[in-house]
N, C-alpha and C. Protein backbone atom coordinates (compact mmCIF):
# COMPACT_ATOMS: atom_id res chain seq x y z
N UNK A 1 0.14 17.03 -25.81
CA UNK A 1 -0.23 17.00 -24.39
C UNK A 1 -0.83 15.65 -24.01
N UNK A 2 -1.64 14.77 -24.83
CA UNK A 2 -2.39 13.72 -24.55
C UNK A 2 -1.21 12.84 -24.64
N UNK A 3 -0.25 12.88 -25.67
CA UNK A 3 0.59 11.97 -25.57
C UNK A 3 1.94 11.64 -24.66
N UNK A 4 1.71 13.13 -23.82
CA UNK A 4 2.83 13.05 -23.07
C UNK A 4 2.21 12.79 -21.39
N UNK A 5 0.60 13.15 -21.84
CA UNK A 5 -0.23 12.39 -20.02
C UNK A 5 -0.44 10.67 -19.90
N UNK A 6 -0.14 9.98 -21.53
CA UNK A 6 -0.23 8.70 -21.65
C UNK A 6 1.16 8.55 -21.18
N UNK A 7 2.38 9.12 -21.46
CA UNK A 7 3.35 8.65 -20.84
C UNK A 7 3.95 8.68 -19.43
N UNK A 8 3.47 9.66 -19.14
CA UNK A 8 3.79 9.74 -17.29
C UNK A 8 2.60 8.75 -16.81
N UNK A 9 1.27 8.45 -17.46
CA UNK A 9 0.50 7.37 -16.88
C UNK A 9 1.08 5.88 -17.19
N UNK A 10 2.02 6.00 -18.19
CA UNK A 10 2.46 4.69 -18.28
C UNK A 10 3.78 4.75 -17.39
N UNK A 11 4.23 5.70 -17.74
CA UNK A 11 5.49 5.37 -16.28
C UNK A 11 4.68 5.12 -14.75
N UNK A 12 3.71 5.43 -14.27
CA UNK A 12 3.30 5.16 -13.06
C UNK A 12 2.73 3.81 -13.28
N UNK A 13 2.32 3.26 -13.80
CA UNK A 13 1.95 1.60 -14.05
C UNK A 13 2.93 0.92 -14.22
N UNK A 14 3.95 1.28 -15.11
CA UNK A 14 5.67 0.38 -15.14
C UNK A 14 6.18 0.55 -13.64
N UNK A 15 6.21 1.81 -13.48
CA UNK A 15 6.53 2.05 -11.81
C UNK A 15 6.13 0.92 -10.73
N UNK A 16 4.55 0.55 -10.57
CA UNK A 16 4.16 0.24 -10.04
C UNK A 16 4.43 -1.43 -10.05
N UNK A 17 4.99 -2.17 -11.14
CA UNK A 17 4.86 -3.45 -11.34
C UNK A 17 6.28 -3.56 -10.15
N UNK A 18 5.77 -4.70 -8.88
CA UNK A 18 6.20 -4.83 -7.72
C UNK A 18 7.50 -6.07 -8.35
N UNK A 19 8.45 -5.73 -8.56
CA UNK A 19 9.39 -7.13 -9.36
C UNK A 19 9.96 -7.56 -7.82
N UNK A 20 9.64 -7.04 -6.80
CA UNK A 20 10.53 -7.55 -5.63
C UNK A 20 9.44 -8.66 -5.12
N UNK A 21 7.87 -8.57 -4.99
CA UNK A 21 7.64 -9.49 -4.81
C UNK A 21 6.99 -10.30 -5.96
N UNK A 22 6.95 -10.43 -7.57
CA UNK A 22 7.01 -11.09 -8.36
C UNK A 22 7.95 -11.70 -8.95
N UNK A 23 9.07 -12.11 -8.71
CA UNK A 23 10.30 -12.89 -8.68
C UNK A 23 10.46 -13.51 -7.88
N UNK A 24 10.58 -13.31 -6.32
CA UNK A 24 10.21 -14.15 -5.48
C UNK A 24 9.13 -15.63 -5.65
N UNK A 25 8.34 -14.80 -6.06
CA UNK A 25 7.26 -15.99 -6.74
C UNK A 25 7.13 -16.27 -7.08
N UNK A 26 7.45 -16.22 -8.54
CA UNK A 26 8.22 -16.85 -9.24
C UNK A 26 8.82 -18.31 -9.54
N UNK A 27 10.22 -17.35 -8.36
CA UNK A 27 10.81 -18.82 -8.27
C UNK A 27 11.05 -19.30 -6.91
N UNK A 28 10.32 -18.84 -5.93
CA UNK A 28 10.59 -19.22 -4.83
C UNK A 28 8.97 -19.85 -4.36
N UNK A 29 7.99 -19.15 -5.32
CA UNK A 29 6.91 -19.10 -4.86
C UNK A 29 6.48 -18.99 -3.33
N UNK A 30 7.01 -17.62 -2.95
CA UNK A 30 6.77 -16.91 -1.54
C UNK A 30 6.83 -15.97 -1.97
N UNK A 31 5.77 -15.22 -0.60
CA UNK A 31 5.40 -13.76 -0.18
C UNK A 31 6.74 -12.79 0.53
N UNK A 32 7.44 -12.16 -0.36
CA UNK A 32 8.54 -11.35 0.35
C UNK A 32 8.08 -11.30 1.19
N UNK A 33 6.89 -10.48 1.35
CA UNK A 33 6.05 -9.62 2.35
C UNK A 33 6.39 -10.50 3.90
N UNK A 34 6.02 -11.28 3.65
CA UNK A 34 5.51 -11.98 4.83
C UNK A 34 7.51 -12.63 5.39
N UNK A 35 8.76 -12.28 4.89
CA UNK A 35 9.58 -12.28 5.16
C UNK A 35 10.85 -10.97 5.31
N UNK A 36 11.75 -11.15 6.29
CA UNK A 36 12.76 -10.36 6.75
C UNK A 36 11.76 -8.91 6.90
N UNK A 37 12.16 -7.80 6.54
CA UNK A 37 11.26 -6.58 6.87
C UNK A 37 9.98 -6.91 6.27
N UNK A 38 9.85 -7.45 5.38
CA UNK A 38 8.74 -7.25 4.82
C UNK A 38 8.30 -6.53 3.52
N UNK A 39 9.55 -5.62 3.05
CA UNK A 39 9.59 -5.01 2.28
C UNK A 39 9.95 -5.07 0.82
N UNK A 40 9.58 -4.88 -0.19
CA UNK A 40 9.01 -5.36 -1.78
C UNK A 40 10.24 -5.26 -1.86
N UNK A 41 11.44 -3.81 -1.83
CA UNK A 41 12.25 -3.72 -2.36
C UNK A 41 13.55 -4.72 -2.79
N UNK A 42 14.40 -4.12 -3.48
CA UNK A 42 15.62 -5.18 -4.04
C UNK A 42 16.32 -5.37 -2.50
N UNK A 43 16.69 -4.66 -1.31
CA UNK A 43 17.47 -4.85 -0.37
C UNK A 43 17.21 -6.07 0.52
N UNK A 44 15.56 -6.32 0.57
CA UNK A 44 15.36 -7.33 1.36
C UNK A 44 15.15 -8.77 0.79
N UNK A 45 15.15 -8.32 -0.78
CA UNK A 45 14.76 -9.47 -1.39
C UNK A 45 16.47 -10.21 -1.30
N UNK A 46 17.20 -9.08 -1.08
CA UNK A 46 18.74 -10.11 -1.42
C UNK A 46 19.11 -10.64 -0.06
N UNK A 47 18.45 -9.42 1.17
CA UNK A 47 18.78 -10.04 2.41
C UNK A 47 18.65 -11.51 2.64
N UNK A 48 16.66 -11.80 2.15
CA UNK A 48 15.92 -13.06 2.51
C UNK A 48 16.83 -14.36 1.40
N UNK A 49 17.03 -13.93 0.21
CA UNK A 49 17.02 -14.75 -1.35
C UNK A 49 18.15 -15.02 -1.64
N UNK A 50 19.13 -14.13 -1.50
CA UNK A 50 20.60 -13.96 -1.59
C UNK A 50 20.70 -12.74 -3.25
N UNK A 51 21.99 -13.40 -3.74
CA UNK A 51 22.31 -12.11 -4.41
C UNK A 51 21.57 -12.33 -5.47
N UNK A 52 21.29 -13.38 -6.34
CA UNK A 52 20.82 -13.53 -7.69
C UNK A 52 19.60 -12.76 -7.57
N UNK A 53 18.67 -13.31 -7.06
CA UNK A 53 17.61 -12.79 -6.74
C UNK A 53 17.59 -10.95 -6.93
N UNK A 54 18.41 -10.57 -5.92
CA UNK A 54 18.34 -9.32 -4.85
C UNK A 54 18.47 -8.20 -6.44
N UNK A 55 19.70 -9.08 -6.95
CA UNK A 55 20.89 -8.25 -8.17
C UNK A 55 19.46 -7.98 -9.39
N UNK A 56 18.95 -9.27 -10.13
CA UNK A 56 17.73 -9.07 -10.47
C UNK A 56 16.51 -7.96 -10.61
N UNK A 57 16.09 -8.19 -8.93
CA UNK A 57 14.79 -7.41 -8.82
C UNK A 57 15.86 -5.58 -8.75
N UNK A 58 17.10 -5.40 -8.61
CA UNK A 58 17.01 -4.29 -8.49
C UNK A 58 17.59 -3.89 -10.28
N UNK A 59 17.90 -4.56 -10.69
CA UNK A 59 18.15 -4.23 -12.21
C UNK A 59 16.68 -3.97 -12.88
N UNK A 60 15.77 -4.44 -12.18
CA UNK A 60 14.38 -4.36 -12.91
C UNK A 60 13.51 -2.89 -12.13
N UNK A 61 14.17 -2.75 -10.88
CA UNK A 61 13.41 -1.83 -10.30
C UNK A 61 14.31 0.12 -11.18
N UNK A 62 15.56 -0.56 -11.57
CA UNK A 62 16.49 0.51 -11.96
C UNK A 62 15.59 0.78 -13.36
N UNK A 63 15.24 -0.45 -14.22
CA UNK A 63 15.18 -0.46 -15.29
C UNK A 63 13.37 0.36 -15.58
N UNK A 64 12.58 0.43 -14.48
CA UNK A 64 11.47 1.10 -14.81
C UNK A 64 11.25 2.18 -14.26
N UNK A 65 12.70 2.89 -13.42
CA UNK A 65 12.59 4.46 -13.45
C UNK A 65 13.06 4.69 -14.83
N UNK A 66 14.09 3.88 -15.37
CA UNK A 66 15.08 5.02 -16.35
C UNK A 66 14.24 4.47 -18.08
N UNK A 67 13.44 3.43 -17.76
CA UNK A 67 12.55 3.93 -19.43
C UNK A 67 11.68 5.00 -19.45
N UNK A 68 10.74 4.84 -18.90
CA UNK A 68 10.15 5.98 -18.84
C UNK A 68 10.39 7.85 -19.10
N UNK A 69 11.41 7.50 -17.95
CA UNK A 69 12.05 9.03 -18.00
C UNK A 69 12.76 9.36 -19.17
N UNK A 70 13.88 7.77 -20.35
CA UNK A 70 14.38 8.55 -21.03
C UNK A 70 13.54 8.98 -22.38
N UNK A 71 12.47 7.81 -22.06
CA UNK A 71 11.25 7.98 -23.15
C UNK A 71 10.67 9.63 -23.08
N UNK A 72 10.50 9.81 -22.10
CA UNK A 72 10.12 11.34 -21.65
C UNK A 72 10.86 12.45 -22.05
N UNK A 73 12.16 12.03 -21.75
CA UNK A 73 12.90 13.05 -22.59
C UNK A 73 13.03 13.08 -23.82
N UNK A 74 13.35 12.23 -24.54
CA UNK A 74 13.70 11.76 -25.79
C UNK A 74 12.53 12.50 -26.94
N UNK A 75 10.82 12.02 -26.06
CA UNK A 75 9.67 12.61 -26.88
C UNK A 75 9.03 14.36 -26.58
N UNK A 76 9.60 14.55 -25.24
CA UNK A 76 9.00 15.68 -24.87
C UNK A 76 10.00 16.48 -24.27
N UNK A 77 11.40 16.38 -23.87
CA UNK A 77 12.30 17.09 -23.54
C UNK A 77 12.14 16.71 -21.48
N UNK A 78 12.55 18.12 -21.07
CA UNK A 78 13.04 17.97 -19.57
C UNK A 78 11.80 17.80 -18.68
N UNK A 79 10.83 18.63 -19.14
CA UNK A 79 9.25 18.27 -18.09
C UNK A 79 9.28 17.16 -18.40
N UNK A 80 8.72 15.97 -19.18
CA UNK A 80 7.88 14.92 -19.92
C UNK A 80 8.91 14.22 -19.42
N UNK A 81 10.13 14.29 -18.88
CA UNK A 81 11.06 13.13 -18.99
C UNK A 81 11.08 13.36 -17.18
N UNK A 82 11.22 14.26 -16.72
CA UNK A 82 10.77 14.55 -15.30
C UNK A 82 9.88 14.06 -14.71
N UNK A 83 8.26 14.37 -15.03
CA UNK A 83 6.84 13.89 -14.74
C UNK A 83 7.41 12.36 -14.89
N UNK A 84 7.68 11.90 -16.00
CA UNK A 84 7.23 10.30 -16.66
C UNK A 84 8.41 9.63 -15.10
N UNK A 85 9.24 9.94 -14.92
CA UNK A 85 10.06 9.47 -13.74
C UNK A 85 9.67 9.33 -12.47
N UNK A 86 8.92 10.82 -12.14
CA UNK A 86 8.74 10.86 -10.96
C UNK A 86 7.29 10.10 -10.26
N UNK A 87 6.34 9.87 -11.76
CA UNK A 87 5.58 9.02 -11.75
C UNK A 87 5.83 7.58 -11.63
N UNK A 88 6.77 7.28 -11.77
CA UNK A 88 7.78 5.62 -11.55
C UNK A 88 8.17 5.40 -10.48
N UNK A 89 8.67 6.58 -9.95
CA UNK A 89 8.96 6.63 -8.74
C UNK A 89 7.70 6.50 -7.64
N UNK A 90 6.52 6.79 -7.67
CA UNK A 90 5.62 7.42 -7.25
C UNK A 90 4.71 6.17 -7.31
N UNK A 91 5.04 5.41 -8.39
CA UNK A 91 4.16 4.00 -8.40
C UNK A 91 4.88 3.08 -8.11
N UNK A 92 6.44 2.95 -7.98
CA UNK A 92 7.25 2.27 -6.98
C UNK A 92 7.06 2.02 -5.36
N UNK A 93 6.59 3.49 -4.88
CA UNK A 93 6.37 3.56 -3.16
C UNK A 93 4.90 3.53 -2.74
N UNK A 94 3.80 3.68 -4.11
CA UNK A 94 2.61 3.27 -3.62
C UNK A 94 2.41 2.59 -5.01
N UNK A 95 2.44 1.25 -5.45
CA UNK A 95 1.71 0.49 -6.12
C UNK A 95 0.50 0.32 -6.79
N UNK A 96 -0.33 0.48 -7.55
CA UNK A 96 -1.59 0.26 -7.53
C UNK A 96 -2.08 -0.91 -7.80
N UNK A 97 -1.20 -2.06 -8.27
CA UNK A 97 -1.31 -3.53 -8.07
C UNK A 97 -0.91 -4.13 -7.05
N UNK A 98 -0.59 -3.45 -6.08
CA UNK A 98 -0.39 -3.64 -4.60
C UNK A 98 -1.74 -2.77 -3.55
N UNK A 99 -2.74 -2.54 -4.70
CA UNK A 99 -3.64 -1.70 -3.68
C UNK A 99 -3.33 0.15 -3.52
N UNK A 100 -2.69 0.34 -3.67
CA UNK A 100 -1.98 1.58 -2.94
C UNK A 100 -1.06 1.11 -1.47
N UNK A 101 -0.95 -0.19 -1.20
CA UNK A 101 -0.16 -0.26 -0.07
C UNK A 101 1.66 0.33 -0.38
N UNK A 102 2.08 -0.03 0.82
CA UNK A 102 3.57 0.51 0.59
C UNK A 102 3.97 -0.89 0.00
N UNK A 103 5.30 0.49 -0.68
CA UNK A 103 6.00 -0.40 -1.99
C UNK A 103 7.43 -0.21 -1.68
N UNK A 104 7.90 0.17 -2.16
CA UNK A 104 9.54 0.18 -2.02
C UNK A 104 10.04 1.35 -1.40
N UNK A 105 11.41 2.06 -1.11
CA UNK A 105 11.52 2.76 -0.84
C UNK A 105 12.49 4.04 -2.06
N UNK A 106 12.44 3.29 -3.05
CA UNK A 106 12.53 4.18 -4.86
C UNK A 106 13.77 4.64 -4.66
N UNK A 107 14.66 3.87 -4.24
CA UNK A 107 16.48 4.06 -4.34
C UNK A 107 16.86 3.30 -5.81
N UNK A 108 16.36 2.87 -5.89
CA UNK A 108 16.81 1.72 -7.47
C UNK A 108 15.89 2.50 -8.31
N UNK A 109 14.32 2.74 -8.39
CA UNK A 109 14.13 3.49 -9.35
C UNK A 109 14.74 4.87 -9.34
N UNK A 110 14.49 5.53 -8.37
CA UNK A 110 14.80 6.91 -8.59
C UNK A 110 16.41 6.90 -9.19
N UNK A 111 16.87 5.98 -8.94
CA UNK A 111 18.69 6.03 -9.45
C UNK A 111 18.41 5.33 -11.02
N UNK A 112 17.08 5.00 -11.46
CA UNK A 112 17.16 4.72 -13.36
C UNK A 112 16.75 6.11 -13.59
N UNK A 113 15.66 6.67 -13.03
CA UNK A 113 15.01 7.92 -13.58
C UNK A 113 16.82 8.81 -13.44
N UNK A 114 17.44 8.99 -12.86
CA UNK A 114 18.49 9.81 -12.03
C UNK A 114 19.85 9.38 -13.71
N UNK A 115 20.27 8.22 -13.97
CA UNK A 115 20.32 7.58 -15.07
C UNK A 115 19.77 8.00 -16.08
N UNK A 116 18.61 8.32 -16.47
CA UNK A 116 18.09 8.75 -17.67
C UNK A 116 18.51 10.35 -17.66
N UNK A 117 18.00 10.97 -16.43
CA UNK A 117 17.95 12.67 -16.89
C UNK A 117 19.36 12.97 -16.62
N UNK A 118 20.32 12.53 -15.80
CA UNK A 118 21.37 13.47 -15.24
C UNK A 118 22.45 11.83 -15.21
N UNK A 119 23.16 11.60 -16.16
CA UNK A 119 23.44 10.27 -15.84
C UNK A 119 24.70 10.18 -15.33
N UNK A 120 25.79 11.59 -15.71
CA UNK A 120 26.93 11.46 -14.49
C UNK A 120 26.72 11.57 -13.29
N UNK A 121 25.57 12.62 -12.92
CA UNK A 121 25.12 12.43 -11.79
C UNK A 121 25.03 11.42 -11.12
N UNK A 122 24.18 10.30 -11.79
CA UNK A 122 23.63 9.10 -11.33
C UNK A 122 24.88 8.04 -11.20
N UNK A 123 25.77 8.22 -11.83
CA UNK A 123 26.57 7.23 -11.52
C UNK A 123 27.90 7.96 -10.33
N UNK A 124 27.69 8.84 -10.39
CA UNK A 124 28.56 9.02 -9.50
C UNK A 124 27.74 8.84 -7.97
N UNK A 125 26.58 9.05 -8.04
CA UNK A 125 25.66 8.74 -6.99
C UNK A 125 26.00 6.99 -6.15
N UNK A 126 26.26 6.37 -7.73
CA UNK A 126 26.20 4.96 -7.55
C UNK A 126 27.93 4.43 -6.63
N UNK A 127 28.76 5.71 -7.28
CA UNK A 127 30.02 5.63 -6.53
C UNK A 127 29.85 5.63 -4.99
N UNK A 128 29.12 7.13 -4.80
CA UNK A 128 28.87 7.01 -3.55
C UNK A 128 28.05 6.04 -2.71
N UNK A 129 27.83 5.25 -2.91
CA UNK A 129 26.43 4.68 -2.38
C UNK A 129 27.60 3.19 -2.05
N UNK A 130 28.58 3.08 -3.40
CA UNK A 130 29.48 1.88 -3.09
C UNK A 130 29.89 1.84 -1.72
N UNK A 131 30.66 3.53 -1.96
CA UNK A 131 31.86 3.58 -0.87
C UNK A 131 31.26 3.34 0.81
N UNK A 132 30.07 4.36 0.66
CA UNK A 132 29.62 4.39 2.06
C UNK A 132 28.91 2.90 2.71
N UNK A 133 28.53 1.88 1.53
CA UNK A 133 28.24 0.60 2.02
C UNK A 133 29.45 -0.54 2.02
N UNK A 134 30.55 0.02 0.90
CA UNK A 134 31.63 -1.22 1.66
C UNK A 134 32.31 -0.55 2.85
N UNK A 135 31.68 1.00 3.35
CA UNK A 135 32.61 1.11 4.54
C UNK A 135 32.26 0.96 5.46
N UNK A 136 30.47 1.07 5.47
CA UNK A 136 29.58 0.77 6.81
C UNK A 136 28.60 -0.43 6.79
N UNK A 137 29.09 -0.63 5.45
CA UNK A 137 27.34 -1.96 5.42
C UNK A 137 26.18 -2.04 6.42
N UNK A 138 26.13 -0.38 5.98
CA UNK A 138 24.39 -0.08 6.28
C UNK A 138 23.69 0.15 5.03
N UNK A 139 22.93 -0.90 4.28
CA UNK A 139 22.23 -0.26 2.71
C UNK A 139 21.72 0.86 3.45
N UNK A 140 21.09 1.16 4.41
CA UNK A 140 19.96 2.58 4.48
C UNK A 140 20.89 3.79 4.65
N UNK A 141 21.59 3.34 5.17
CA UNK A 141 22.94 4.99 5.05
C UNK A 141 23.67 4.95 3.48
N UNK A 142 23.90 3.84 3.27
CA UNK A 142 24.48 4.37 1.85
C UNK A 142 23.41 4.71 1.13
N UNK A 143 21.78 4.29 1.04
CA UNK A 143 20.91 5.07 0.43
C UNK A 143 20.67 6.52 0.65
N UNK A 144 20.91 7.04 1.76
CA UNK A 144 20.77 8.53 2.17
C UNK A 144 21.71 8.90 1.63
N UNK A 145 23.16 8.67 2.13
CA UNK A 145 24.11 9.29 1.57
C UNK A 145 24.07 9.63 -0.29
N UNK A 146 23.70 8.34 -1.10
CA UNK A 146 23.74 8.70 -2.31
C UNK A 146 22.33 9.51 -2.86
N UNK A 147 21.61 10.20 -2.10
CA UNK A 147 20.28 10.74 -2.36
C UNK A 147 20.66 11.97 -1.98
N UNK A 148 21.28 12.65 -1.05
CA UNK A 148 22.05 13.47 -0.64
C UNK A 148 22.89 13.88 -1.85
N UNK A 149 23.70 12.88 -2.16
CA UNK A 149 24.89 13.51 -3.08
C UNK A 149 24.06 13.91 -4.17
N UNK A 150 22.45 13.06 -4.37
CA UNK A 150 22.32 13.43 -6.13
C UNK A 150 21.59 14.99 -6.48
N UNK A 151 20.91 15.91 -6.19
CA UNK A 151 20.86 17.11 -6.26
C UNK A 151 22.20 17.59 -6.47
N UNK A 152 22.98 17.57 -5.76
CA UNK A 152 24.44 18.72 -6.29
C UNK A 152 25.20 18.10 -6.86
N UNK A 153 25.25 16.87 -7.17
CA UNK A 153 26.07 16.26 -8.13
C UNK A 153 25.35 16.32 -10.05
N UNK A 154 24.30 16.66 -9.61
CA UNK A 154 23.12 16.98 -10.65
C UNK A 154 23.39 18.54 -11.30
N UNK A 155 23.85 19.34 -10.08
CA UNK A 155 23.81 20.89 -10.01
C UNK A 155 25.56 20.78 -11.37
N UNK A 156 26.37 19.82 -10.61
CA UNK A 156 27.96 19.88 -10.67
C UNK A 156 27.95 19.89 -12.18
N UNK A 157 27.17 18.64 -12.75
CA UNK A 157 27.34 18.60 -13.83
C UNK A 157 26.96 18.98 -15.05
N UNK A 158 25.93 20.29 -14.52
CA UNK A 158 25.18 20.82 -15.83
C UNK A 158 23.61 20.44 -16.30
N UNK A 159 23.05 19.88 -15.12
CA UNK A 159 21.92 19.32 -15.30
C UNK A 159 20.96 20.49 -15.82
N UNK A 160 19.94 20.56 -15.99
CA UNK A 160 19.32 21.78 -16.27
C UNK A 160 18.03 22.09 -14.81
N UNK A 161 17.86 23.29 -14.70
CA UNK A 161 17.36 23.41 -13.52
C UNK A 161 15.82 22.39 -13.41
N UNK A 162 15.03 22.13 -14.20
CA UNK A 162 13.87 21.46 -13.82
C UNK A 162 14.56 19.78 -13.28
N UNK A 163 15.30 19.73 -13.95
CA UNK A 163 16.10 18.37 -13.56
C UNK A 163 16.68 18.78 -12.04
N UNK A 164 17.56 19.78 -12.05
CA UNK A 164 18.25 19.74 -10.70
C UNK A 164 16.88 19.86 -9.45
N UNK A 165 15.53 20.38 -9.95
CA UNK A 165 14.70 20.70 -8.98
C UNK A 165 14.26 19.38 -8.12
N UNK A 166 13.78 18.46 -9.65
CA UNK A 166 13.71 17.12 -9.57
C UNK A 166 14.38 16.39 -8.78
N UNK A 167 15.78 16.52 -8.67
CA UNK A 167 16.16 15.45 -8.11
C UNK A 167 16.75 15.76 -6.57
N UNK A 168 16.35 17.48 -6.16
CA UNK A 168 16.07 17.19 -4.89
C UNK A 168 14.88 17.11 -4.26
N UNK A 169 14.09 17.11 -4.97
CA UNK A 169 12.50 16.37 -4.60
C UNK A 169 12.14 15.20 -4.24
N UNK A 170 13.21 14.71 -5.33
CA UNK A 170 13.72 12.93 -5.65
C UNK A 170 14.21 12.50 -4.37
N UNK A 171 15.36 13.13 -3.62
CA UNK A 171 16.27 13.12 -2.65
C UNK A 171 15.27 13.00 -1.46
N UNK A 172 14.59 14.17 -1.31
CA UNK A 172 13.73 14.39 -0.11
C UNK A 172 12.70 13.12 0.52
N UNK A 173 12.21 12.60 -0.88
CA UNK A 173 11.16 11.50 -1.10
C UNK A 173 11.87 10.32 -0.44
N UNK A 174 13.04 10.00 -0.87
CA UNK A 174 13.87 9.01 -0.22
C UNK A 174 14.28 8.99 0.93
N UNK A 175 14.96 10.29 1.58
CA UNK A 175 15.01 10.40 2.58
C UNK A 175 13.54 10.03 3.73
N UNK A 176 12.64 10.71 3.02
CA UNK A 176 11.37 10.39 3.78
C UNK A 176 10.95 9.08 4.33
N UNK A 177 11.21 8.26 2.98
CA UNK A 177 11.02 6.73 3.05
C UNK A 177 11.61 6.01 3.75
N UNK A 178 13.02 6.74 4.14
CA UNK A 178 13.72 5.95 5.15
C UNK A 178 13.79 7.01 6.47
N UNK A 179 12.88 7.29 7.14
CA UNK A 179 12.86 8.43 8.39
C UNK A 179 13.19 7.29 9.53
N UNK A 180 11.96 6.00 9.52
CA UNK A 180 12.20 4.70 10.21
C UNK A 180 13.60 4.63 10.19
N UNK A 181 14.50 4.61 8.78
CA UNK A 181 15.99 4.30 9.10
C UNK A 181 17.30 4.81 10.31
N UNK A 182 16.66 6.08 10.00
CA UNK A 182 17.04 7.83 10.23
C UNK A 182 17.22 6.90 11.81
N UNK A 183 16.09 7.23 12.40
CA UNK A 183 15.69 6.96 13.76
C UNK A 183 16.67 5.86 14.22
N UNK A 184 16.89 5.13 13.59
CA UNK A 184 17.57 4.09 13.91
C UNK A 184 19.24 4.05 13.91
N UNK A 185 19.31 4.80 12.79
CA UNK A 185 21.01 4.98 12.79
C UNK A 185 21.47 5.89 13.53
N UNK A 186 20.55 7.09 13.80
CA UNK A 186 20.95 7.76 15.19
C UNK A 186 20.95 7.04 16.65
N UNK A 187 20.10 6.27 17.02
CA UNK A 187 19.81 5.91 17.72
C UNK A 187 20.94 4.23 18.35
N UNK A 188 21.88 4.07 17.01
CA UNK A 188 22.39 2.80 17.15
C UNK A 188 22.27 1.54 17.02
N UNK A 189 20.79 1.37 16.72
CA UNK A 189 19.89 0.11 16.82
C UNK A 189 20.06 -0.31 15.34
N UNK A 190 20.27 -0.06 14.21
CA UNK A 190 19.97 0.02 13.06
C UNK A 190 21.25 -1.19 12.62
N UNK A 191 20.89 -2.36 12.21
CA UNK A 191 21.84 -3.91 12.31
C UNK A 191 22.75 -3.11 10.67
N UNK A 192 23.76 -3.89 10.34
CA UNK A 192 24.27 -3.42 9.51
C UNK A 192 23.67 -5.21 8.24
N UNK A 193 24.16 -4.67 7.36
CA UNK A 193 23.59 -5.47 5.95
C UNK A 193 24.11 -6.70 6.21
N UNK A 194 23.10 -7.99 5.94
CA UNK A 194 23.72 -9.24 6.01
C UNK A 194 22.81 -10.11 5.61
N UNK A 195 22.74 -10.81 5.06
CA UNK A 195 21.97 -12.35 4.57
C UNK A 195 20.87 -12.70 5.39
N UNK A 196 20.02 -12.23 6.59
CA UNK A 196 19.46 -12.58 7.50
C UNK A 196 18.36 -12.24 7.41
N UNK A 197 17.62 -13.61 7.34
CA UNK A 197 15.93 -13.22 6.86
C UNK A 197 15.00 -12.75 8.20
N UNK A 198 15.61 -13.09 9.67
CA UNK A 198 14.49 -12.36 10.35
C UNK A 198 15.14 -11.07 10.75
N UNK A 199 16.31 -10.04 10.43
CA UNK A 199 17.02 -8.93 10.62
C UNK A 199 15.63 -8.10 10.13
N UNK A 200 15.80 -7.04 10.62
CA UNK A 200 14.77 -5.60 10.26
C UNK A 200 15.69 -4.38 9.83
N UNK A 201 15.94 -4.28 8.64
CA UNK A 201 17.24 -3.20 8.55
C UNK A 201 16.58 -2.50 7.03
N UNK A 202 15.50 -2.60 7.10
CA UNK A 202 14.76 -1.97 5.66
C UNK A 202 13.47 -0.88 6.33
């Protein structure tokens, strides 16, 4: 038990390490923050930075949902690999080396944790997420859409139920994060994906 509360506490500290605005600074030595939305995540870092950058911070944001979680599974089975994720996730959208301010909106982690527990799931998630952004190049709709697909694509493939519970919890959380989006793509206003550092599309 102690060793499996050290690991969901270490997935929420891996979670939490902000790589969207520590790469930036890196090598740009600038405040994402203070550019395009404003937001830590990999989408704006590629908007403001371009792709190297963008491709980067989201391989790193993928890469500290899905240790954790597979560490979790691997040592403790489907809870321990669940908790340790959703804690990554959880220190992805509130930081604690960011204060508790807002952090990302946990489409790149939740799709490593999603990767670790349910991984056809997750990649077929990643299919979807292609199609609906080379057909609309809106990242925030292809993020819904592939958060959407991952619960029943989770269900499709045999996931086991604490996992399938997970990852429409997972789903919901994302959706949440992008409600601002929501509003916007109904509404029409919502710019579609492009290189443009003063655009607001995060």
């Amino acid at each position: 038990m102690i060793a499996d509360a050290i690991l969901v506490l270490a997935g929420y500290l891996l979670g939490s390490i902000p790589f969207g605005l520590v790469l930036p600074w890196l090598v740009r030595h600038e405040d994402v923050r203070t550019r395009g939305s404003g937001n830590v995540g990999a989408s704006n870092v590629w908007r403001v930075y371009g792709r190297s950058l963008g491709i980067a911070v989201a391989l790193l944001d993928v890469a500290k949902g899905f240790v954790p979680a597979a560490l979790g599974l691997w040592l403790g089975g489907d809870w321990v690999g669940v908790l340790a994720g959703a804690a990554a996730m959880v220190g992805h959208a509130r930081p604690v080396y960011l204060r508790f301010s807002k952090g990302g909106k946990m489409v790149a982690t939740a799709g490593g944790v999603a990767l670790a527990l349910a991984p056809l799931a997750a990649l077929g998630c990643a299919v979807v997420w292609l199609v609906v952004f080379g057909a609309a190049r809106f990242a925030s709709l292809a993020s819904i859409a592939a958060a959407l697909a991952l619960p029943f694509l989770s269900f499709a493939f045999g996931a086991s139920w604490p996992i399938v519970v997970f990852m429409s919890l997972a789903a919901l959380g994302v959706l949440a994060l992008h409600r601002q989006n929501i509003r916007r793509l109904l509404a029409g206003t919502e710019p579609r994906f492009s290189r443009a550092p003063a655009a607001r599309t995060d």
